[in-house]
N, C-alpha and C. Protein backbone atom coordinates (compact mmCIF):
# COMPACT_ATOMS: atom_id res chain seq x y z
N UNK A 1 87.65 102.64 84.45
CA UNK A 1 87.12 101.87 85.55
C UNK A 1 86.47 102.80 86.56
N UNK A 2 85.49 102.59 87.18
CA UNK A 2 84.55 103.00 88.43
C UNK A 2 85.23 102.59 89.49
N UNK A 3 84.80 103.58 90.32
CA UNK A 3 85.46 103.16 91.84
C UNK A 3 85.06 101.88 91.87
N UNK A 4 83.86 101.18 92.46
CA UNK A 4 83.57 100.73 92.65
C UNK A 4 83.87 98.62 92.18
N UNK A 5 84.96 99.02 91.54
CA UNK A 5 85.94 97.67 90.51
C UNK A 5 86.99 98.45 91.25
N UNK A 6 86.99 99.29 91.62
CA UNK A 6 88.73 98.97 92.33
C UNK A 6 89.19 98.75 93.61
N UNK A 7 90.13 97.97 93.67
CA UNK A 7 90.89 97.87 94.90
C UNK A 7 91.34 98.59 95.77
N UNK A 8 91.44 98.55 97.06
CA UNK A 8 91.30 99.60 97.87
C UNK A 8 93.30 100.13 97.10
N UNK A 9 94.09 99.41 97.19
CA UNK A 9 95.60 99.80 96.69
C UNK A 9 95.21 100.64 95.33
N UNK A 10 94.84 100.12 94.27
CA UNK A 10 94.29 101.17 93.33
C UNK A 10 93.80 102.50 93.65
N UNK A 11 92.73 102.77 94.78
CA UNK A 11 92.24 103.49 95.33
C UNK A 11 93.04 104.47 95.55
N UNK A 12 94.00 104.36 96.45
CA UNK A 12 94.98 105.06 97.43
C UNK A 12 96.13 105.38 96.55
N UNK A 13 96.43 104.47 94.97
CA UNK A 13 97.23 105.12 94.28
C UNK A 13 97.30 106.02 93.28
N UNK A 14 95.65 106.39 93.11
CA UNK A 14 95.03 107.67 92.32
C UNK A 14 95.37 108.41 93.18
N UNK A 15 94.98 108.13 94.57
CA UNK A 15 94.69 109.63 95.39
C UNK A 15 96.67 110.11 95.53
N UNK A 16 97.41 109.47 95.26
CA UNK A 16 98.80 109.48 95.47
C UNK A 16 99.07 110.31 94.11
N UNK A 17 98.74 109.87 92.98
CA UNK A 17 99.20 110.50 91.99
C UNK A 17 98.38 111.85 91.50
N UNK A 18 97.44 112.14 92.38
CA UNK A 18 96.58 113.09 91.98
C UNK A 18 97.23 113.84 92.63
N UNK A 19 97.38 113.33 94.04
CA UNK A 19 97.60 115.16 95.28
C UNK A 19 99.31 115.11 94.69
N UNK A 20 100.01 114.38 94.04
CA UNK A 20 101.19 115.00 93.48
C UNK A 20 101.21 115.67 92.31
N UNK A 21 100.45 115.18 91.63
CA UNK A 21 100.00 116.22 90.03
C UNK A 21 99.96 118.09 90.88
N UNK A 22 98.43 118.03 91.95
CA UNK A 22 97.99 119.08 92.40
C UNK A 22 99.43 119.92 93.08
N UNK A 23 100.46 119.38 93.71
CA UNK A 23 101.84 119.65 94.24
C UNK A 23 102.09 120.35 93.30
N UNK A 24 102.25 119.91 91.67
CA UNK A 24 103.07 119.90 91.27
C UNK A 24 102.43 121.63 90.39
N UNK A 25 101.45 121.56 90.52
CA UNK A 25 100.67 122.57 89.70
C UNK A 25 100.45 123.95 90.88
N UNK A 26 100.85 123.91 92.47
CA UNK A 26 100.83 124.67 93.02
C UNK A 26 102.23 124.86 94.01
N UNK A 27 102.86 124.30 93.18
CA UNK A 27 104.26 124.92 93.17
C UNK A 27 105.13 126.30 93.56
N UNK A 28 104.90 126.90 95.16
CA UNK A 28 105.38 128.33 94.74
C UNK A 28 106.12 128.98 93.95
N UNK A 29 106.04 129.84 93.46
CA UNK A 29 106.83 130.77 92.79
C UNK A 29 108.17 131.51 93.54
N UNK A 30 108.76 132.15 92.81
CA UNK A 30 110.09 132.86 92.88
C UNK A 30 109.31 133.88 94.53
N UNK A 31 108.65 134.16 94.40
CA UNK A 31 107.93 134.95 95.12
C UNK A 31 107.35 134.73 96.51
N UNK A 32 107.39 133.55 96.66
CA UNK A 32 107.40 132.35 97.83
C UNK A 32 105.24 132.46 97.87
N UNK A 33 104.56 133.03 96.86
CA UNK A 33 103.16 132.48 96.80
C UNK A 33 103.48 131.40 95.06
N UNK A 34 101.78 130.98 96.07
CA UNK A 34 101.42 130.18 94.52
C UNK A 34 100.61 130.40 93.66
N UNK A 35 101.45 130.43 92.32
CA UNK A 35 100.77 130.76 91.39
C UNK A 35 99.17 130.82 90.62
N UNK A 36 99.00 129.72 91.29
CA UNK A 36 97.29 129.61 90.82
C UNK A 36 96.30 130.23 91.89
N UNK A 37 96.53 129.98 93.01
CA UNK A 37 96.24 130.51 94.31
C UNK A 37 96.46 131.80 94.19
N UNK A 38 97.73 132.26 94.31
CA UNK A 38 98.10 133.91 94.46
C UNK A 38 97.92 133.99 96.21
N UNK A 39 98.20 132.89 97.01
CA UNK A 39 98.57 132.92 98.25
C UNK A 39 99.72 132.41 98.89
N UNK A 40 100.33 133.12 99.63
CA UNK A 40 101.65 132.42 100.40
C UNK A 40 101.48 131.23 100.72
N UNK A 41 100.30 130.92 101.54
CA UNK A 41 100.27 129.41 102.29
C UNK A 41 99.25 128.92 101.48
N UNK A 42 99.18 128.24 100.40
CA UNK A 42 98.08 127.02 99.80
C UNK A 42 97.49 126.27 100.29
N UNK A 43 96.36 126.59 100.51
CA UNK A 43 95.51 125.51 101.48
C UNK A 43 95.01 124.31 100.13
N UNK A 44 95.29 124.55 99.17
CA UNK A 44 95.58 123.45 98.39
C UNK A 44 96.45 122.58 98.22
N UNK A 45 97.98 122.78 97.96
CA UNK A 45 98.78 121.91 98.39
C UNK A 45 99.03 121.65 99.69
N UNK A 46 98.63 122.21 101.01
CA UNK A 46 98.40 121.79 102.20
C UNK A 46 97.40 120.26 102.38
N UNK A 47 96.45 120.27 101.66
CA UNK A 47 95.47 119.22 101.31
C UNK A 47 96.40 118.19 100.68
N UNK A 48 97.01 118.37 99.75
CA UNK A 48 97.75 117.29 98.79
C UNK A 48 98.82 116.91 99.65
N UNK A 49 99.24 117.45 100.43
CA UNK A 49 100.56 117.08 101.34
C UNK A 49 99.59 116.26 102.64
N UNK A 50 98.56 116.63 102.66
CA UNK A 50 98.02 116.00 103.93
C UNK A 50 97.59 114.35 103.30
N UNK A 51 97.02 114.58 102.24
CA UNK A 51 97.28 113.35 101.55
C UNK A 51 98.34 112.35 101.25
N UNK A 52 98.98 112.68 100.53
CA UNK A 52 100.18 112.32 100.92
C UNK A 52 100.78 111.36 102.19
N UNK A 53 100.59 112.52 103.04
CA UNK A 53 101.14 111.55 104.36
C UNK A 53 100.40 110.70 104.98
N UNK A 54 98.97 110.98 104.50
CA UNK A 54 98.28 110.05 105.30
C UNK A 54 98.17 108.69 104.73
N UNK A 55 98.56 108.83 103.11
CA UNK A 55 99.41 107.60 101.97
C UNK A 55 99.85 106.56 102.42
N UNK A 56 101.45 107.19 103.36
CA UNK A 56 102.41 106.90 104.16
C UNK A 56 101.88 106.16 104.76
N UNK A 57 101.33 106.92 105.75
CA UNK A 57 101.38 106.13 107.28
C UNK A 57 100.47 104.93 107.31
N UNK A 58 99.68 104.49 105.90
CA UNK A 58 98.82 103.36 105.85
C UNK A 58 99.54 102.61 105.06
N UNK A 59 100.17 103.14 104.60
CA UNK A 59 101.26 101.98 103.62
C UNK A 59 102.44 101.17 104.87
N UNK A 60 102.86 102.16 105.66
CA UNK A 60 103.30 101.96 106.62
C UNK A 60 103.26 100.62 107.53
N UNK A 61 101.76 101.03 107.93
CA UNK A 61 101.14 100.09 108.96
C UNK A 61 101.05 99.34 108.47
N UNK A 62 100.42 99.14 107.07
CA UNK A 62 99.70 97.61 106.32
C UNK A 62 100.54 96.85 106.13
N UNK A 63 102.03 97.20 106.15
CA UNK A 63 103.61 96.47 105.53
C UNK A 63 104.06 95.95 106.73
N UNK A 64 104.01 96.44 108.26
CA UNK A 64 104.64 95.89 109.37
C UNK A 64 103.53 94.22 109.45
N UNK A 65 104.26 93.78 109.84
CA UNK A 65 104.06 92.55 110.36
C UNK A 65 103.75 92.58 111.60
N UNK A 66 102.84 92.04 112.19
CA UNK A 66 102.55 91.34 113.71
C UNK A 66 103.65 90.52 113.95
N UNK A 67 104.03 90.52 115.52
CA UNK A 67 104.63 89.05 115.56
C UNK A 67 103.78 87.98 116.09
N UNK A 68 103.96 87.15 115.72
CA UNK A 68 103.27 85.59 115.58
C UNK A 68 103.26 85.44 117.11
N UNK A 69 102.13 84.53 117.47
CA UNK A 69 102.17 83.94 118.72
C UNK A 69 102.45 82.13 118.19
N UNK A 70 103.10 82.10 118.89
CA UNK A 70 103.40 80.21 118.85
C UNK A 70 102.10 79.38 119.11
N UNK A 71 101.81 78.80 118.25
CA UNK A 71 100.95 77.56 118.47
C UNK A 71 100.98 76.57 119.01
N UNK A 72 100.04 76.18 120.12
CA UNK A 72 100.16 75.37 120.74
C UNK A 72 100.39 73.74 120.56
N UNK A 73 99.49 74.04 118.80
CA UNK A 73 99.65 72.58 118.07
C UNK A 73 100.96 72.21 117.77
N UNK A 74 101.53 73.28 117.33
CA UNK A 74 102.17 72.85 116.09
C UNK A 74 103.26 72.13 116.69
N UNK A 75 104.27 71.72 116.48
CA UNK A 75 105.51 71.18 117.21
C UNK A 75 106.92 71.82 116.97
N UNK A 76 107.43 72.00 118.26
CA UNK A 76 108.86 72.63 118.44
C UNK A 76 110.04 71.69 117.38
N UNK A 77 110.24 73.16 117.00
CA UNK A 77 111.72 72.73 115.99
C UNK A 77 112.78 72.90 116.08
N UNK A 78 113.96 72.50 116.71
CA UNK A 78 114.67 72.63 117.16
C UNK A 78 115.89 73.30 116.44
N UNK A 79 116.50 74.43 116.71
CA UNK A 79 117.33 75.44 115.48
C UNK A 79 118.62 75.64 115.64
């Protein structure tokens, strides 16, 4: 499938399973760098972690609920 057939949730769950693949492939070593890099701080898995959270925090938001304002139509129900 093309971007362009997918859903924005599809969307956001490539980019989820990709920047964890990329995690998973820049993994430090015993040595506290990473292996493919050959740098202490990975500005590659820095990217995949920034992904990541930014995952979160829209999964986050999109799941909270508003609270409702009462309608003026509708009629009181007594509880």
């Amino acid at each position: 499938m093309t971007a362009p057939f997918l859903s924005l949730t599809q969307i956001r769950n490539r980019l989820i399973l990709t920047a964890r693949a990329i995690l998973r492939d820049h993994r430090t070593g015993p040595d506290g760098r990473c292996p493919a890099c050959r740098t202490p701080d990975c500005p590659v898995a820095a990217a995949a972690r920034n992904v990541l959270n930014a995952a979160e925090e829209v999964q986050q938001r999109s799941t909270a609920t508003q609270p409702t304002k009462p309608d003026r139509d509708d009629p009181q129900q007594d509880v």
